[in-house]
N, C-alpha and C. Protein backbone atom coordinates (compact mmCIF):
# COMPACT_ATOMS: atom_id res chain seq x y z
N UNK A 1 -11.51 -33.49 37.27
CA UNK A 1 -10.11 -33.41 36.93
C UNK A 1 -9.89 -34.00 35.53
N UNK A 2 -8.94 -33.16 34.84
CA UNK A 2 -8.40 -33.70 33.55
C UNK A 2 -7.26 -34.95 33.50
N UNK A 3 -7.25 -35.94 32.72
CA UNK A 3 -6.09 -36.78 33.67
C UNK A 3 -4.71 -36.52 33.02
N UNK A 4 -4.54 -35.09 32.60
CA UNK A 4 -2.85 -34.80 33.17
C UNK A 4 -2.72 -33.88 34.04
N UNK A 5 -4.20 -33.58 35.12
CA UNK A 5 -3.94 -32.75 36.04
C UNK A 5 -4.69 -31.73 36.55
N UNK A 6 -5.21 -31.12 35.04
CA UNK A 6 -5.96 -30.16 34.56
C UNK A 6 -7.28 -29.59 35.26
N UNK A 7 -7.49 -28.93 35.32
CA UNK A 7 -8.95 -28.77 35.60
C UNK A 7 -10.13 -27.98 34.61
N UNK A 8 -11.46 -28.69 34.52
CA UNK A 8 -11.86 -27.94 33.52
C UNK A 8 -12.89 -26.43 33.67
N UNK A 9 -12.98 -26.26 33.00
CA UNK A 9 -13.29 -24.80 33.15
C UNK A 9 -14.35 -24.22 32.93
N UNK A 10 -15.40 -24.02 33.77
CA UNK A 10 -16.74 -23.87 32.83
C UNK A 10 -16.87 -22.32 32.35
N UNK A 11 -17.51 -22.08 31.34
CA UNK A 11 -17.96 -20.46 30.81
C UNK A 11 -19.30 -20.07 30.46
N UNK A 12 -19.67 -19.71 30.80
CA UNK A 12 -21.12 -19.00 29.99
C UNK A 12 -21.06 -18.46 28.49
N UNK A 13 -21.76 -18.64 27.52
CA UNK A 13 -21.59 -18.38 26.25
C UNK A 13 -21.26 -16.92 26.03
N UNK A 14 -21.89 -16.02 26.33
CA UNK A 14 -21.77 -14.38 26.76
C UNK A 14 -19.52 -14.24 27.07
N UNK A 15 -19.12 -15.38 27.46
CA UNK A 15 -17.66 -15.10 28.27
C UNK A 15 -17.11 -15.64 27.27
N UNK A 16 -17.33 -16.69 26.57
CA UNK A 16 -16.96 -17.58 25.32
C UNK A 16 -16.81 -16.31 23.86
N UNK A 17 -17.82 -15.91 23.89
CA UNK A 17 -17.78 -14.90 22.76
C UNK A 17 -17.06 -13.92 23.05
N UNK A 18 -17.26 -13.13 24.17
CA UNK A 18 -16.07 -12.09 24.91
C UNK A 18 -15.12 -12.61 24.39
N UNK A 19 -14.24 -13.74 24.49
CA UNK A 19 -12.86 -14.52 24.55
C UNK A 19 -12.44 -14.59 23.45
N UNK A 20 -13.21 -14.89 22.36
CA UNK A 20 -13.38 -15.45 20.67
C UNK A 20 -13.20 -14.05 20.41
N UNK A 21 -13.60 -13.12 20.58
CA UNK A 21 -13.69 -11.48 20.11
C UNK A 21 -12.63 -11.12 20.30
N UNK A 22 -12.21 -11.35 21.31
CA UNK A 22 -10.40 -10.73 21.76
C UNK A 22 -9.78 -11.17 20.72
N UNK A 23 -9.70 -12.44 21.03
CA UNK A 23 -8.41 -13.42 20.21
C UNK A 23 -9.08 -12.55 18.66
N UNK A 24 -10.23 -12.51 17.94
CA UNK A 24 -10.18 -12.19 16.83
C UNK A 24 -9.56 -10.59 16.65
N UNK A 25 -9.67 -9.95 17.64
CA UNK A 25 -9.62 -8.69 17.58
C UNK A 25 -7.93 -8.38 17.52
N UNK A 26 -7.11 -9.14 18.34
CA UNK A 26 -5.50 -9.24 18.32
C UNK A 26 -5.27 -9.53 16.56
N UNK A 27 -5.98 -10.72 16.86
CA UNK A 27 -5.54 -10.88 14.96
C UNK A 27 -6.04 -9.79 14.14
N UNK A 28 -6.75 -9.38 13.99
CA UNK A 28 -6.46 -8.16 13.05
C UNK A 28 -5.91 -7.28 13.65
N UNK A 29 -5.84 -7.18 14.64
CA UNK A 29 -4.49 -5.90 15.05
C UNK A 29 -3.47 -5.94 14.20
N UNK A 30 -2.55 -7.74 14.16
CA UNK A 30 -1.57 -7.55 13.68
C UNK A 30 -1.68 -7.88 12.19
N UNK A 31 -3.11 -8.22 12.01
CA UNK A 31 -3.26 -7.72 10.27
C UNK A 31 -2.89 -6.15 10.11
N UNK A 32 -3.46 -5.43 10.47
CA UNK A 32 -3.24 -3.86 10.67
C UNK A 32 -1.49 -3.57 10.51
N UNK A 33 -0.81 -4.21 10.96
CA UNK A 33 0.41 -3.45 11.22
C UNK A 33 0.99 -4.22 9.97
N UNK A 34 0.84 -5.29 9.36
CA UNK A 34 1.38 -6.39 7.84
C UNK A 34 0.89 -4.95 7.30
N UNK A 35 -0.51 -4.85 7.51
CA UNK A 35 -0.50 -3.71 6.44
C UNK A 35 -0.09 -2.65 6.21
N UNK A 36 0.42 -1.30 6.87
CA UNK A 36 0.92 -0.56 6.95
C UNK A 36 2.48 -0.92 7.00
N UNK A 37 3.42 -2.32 6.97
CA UNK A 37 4.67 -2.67 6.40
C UNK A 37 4.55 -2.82 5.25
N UNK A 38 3.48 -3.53 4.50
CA UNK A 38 3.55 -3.34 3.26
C UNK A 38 3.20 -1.45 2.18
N UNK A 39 2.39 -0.92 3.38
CA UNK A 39 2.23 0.00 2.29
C UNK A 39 3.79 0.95 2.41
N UNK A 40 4.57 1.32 3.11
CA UNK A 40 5.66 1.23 3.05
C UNK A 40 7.09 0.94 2.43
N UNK A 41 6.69 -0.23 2.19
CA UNK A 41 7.21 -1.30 1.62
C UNK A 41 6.91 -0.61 -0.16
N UNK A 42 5.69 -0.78 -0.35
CA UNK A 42 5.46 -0.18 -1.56
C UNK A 42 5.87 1.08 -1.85
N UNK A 43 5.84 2.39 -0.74
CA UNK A 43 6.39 3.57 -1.09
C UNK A 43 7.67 3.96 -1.32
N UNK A 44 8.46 2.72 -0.50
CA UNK A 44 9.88 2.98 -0.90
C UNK A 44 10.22 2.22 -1.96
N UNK A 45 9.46 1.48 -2.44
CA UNK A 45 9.73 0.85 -4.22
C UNK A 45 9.25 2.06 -5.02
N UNK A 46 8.25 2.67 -4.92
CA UNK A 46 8.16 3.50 -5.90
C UNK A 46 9.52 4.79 -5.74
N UNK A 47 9.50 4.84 -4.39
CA UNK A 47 10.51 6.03 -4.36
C UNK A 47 11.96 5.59 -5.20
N UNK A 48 12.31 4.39 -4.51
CA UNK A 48 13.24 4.00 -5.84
C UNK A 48 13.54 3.82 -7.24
N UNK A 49 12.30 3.47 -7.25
CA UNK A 49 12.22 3.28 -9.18
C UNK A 49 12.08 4.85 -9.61
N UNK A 50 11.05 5.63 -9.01
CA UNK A 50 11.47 7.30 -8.93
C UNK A 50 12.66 7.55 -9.49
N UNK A 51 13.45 7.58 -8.25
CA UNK A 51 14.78 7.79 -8.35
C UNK A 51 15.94 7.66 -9.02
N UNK A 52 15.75 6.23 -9.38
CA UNK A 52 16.24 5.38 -10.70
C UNK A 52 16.15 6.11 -12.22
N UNK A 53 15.15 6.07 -12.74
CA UNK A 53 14.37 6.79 -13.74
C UNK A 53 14.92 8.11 -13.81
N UNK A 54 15.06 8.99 -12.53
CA UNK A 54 15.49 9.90 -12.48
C UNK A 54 17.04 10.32 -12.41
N UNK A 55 17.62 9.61 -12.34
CA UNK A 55 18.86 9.05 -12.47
C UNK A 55 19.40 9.13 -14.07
N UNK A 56 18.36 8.39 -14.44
CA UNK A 56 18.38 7.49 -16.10
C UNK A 56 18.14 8.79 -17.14
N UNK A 57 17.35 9.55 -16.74
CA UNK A 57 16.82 10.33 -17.56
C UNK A 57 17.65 11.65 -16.96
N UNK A 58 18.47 12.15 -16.78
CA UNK A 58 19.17 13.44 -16.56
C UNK A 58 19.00 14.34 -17.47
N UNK A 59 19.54 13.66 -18.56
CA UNK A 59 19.84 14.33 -19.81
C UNK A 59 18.66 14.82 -20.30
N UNK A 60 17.30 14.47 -20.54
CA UNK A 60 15.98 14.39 -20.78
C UNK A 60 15.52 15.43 -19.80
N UNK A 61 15.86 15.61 -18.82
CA UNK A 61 15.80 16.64 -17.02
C UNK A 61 16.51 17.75 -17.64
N UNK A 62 17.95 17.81 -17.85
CA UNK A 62 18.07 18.86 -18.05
C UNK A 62 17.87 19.27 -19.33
N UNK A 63 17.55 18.58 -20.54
CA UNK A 63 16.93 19.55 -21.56
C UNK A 63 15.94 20.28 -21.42
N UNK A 64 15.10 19.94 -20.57
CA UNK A 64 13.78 20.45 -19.94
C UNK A 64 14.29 21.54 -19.14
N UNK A 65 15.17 21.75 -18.33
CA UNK A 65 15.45 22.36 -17.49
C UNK A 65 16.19 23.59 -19.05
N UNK A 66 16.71 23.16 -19.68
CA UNK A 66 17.93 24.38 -20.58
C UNK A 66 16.66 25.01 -21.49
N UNK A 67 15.88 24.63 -21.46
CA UNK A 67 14.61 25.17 -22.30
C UNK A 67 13.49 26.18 -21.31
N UNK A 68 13.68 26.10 -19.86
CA UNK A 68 12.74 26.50 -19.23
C UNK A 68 11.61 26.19 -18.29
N UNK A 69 11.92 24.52 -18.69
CA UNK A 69 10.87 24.07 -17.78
C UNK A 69 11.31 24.26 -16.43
N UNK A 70 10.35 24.31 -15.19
CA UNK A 70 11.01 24.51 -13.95
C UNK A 70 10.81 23.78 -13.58
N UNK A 71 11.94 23.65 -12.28
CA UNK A 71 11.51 22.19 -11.53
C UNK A 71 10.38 21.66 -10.92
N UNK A 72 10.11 22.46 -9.86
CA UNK A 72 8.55 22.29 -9.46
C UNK A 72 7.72 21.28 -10.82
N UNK A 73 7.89 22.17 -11.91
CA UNK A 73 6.83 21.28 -13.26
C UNK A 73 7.61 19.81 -13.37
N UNK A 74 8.97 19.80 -13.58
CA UNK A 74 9.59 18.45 -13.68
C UNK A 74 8.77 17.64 -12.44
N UNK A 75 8.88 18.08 -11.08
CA UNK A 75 8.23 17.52 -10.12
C UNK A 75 7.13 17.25 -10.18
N UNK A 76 6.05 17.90 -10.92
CA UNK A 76 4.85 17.65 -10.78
C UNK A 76 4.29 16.48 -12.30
N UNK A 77 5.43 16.09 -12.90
CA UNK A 77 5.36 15.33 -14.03
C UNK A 77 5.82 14.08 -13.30
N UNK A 78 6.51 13.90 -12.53
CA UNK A 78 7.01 12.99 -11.56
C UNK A 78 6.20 12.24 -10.28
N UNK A 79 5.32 13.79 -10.39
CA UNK A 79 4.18 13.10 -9.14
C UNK A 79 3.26 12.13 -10.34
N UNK A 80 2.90 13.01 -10.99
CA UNK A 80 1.89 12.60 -12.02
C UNK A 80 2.24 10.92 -12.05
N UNK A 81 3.56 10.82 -12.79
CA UNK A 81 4.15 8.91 -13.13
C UNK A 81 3.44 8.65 -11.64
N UNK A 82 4.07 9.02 -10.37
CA UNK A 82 4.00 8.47 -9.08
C UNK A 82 2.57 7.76 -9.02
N UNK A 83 1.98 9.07 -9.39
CA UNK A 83 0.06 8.61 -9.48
C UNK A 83 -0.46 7.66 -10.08
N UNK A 84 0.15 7.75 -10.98
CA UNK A 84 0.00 6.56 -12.23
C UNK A 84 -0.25 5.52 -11.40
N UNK A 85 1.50 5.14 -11.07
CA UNK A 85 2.03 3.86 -10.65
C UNK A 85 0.85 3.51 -9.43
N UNK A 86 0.86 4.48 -8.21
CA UNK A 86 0.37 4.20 -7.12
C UNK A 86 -1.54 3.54 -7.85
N UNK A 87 -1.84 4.66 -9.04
CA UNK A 87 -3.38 4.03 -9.22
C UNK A 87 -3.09 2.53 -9.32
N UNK A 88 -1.96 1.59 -10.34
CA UNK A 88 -2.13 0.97 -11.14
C UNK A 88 -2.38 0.19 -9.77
N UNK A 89 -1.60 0.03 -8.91
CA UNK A 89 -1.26 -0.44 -7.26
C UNK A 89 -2.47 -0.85 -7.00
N UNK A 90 -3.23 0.53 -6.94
CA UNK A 90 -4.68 0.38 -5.81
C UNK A 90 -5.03 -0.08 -6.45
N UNK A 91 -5.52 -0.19 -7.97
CA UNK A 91 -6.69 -1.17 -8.63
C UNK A 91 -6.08 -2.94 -8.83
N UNK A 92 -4.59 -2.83 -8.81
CA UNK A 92 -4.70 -4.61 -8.62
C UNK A 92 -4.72 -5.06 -7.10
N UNK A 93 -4.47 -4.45 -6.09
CA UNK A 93 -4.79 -4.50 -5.01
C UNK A 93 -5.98 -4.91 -4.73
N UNK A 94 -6.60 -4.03 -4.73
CA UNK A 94 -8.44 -4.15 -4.68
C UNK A 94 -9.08 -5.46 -5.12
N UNK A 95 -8.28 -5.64 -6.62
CA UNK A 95 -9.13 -6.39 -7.46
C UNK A 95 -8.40 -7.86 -6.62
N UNK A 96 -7.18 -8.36 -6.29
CA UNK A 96 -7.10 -9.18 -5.34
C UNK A 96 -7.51 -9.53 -3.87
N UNK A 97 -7.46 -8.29 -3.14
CA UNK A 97 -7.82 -8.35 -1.84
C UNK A 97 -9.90 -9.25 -2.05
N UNK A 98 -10.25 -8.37 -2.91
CA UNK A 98 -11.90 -8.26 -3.57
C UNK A 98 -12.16 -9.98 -3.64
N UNK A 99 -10.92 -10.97 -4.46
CA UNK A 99 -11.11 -12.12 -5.12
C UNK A 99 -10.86 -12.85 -3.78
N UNK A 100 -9.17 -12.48 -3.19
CA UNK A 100 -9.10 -13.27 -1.65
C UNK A 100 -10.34 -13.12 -0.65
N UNK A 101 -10.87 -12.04 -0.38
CA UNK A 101 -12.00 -11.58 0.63
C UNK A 101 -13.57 -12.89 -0.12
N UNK A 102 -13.52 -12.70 -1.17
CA UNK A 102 -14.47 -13.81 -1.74
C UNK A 102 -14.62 -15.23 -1.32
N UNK A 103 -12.75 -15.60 -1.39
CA UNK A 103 -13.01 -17.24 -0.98
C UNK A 103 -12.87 -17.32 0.13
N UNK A 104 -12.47 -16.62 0.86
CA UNK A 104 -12.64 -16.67 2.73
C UNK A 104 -13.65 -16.91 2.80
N UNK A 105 -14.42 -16.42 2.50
CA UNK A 105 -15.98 -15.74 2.79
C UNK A 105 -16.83 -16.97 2.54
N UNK A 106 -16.92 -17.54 1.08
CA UNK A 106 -17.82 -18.28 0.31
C UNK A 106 -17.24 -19.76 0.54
N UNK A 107 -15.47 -19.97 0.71
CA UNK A 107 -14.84 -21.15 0.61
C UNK A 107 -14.80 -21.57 2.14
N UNK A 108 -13.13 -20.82 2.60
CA UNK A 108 -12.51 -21.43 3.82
C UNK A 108 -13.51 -21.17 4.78
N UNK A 109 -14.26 -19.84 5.28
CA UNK A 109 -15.20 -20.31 6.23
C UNK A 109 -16.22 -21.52 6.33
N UNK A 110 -16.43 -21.98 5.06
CA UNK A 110 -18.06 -22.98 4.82
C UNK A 110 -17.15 -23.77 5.14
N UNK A 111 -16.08 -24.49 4.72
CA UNK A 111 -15.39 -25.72 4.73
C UNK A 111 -14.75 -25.98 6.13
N UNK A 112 -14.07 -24.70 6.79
CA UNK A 112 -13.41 -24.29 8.32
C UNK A 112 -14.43 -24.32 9.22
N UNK A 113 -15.55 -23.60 8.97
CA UNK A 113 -15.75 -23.52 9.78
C UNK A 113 -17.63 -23.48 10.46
N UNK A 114 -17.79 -24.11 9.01
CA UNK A 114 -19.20 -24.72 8.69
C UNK A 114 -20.09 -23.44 9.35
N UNK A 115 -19.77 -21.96 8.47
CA UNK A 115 -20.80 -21.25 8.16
C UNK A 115 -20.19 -20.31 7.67
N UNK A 116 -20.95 -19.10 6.95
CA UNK A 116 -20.82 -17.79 6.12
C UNK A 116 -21.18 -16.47 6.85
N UNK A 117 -20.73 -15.35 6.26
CA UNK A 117 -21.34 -14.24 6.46
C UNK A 117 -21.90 -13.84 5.03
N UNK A 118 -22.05 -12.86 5.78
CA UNK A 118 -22.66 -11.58 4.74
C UNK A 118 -21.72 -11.19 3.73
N UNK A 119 -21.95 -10.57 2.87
CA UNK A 119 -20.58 -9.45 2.12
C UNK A 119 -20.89 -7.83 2.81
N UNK A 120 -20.12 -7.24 2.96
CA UNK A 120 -20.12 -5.69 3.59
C UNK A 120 -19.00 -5.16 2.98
N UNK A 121 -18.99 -4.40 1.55
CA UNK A 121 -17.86 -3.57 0.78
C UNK A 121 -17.84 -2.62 1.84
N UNK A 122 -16.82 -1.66 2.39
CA UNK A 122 -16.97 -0.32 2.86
C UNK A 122 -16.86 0.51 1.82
N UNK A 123 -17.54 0.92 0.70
CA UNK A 123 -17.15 1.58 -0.36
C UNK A 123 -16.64 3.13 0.26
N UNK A 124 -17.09 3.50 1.06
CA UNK A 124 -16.31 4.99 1.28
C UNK A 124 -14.81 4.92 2.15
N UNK A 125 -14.42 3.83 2.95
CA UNK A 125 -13.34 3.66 3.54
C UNK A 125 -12.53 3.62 2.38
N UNK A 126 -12.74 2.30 1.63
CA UNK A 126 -11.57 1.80 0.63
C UNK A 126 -11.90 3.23 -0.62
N UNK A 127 -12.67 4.15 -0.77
CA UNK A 127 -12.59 5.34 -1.65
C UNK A 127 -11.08 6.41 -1.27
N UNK A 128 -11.44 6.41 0.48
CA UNK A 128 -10.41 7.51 0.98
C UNK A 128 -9.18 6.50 1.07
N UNK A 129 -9.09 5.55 1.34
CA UNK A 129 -7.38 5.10 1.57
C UNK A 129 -7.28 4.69 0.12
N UNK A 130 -8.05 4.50 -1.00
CA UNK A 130 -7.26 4.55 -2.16
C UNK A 130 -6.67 5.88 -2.36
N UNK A 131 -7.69 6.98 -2.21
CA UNK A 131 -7.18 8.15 -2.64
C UNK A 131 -5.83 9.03 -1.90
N UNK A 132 -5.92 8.19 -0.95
CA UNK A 132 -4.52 8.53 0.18
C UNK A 132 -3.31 8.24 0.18
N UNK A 133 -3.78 6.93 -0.48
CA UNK A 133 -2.35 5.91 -1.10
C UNK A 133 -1.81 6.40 -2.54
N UNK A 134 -2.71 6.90 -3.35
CA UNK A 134 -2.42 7.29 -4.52
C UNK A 134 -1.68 9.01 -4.30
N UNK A 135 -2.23 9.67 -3.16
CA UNK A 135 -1.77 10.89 -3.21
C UNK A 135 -0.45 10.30 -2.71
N UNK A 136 -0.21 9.47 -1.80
CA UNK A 136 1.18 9.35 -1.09
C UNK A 136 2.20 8.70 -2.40
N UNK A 137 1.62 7.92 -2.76
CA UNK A 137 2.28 7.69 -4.41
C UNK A 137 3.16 8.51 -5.40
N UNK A 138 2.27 9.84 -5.44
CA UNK A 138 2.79 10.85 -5.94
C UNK A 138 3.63 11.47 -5.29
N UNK A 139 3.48 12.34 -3.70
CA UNK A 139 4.15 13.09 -3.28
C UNK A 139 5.85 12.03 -3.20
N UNK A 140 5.83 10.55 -2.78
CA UNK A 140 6.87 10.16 -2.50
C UNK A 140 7.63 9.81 -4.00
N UNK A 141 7.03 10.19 -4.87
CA UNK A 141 7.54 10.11 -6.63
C UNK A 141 8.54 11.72 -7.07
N UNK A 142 7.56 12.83 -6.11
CA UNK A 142 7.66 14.43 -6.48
C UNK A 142 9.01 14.45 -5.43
N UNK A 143 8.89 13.99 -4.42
CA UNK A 143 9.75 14.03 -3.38
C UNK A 143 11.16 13.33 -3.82
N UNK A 144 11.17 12.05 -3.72
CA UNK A 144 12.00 11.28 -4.46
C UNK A 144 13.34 11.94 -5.56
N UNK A 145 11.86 11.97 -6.89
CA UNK A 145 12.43 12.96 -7.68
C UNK A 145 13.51 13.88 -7.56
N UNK A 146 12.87 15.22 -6.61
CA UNK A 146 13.23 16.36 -6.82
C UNK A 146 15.15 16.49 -6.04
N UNK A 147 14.63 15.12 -5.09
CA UNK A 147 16.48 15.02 -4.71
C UNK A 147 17.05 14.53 -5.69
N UNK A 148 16.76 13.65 -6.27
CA UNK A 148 17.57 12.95 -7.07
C UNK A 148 17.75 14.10 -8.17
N UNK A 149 17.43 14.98 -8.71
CA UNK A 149 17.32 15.92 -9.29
C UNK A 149 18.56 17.37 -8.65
N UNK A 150 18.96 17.14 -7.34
CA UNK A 150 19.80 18.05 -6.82
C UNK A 150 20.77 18.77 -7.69
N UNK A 151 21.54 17.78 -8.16
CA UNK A 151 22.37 17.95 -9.23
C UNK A 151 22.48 19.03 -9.87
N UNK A 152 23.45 19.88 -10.73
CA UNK A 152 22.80 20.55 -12.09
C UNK A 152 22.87 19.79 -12.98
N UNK A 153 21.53 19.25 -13.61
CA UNK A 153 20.74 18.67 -14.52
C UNK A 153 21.55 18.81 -15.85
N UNK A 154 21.46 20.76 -15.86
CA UNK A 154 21.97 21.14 -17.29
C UNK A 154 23.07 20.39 -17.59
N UNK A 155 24.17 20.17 -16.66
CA UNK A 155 25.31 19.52 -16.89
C UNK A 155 25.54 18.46 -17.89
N UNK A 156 24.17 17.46 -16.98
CA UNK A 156 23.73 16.43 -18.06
C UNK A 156 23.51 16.15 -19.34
N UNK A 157 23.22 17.72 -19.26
CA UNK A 157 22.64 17.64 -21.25
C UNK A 157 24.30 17.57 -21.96
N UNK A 158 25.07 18.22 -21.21
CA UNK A 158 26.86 17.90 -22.04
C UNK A 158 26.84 16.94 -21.69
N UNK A 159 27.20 16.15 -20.75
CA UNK A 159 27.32 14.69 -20.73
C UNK A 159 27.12 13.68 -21.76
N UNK A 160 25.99 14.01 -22.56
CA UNK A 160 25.44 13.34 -23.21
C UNK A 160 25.78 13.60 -24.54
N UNK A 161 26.08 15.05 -24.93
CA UNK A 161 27.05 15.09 -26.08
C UNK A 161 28.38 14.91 -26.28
């Protein structure tokens, strides 16, 4: 007996690790879902600043537009920024997640928890969700855009004179 009552509990190491695996496995679950709020989080900032920009620049829209350019092309100049932005994203991303994943690894575990692993990049995982994030970058830039664009544009260009 424990003396507030308790009783103690014996386990076999095999049930101990089972147990440790769960509990680790919940926690990154709800790492998993931080992450997908943030990437979110990020698409509707870009969609805004999109939008914004697109807002800002009418007049610049519809000269393009009184000359011939078509929308679709305005859109696809819009994905393009989107791409931009979303690359600039994934590479400081990376290059932090890369520096945090380092001192876990090399620091807080040795000091927490008096041992290390290995390093294991997934270079082809983090290849496709960069390239996924960057396409979603764009389409929610082209998308964004092309409402905020509803308008007649041309209008804009008088506006401005």
């Amino acid at each position: 007996m424990l003396p507030g009552g308790g009783v103690y509990e014996i386990a076999r190491p095999q049930e101990l690790r089972r147990r440790s695996l769960q509990i680790f496995d919940r926690t990154f679950a709800v790492t998993y879902v931080i992450e997908a709020i943030a990437v979110l989080i990020g698409l509707v900032g870009i969609s805004a600043g999109i939008s914004t920009q697109v807002l800002g620049r009418r007049g610049e829209f519809g000269m393009l537009r009184h000359i011939g350019v078509l929308r679709r092309e305005i859109a696809g100049l819009l994905a393009f920024e989107g791409a931009v932005q979303g690359t600039l994203g994934v590479a400081g991303g990376l290059a932090v997640g890369g520096v945090v994943s380092l001192v876990l690894i090399h620091v807080v575990n040795r000091q927490s928890f008096h041992w290390t692993m290995d390093l294991h990049i997934p270079w082809i995982t983090l290849g496709v969700l960069s390239g996924v994030l960057v396409a979603a970058a764009a389409a929610t830039a082209a998308i964004s855009g092309r409402l905020a664009m509803d308008g007649d544009v041309v209008r804009a260009v008088r506006e401005d004179w």
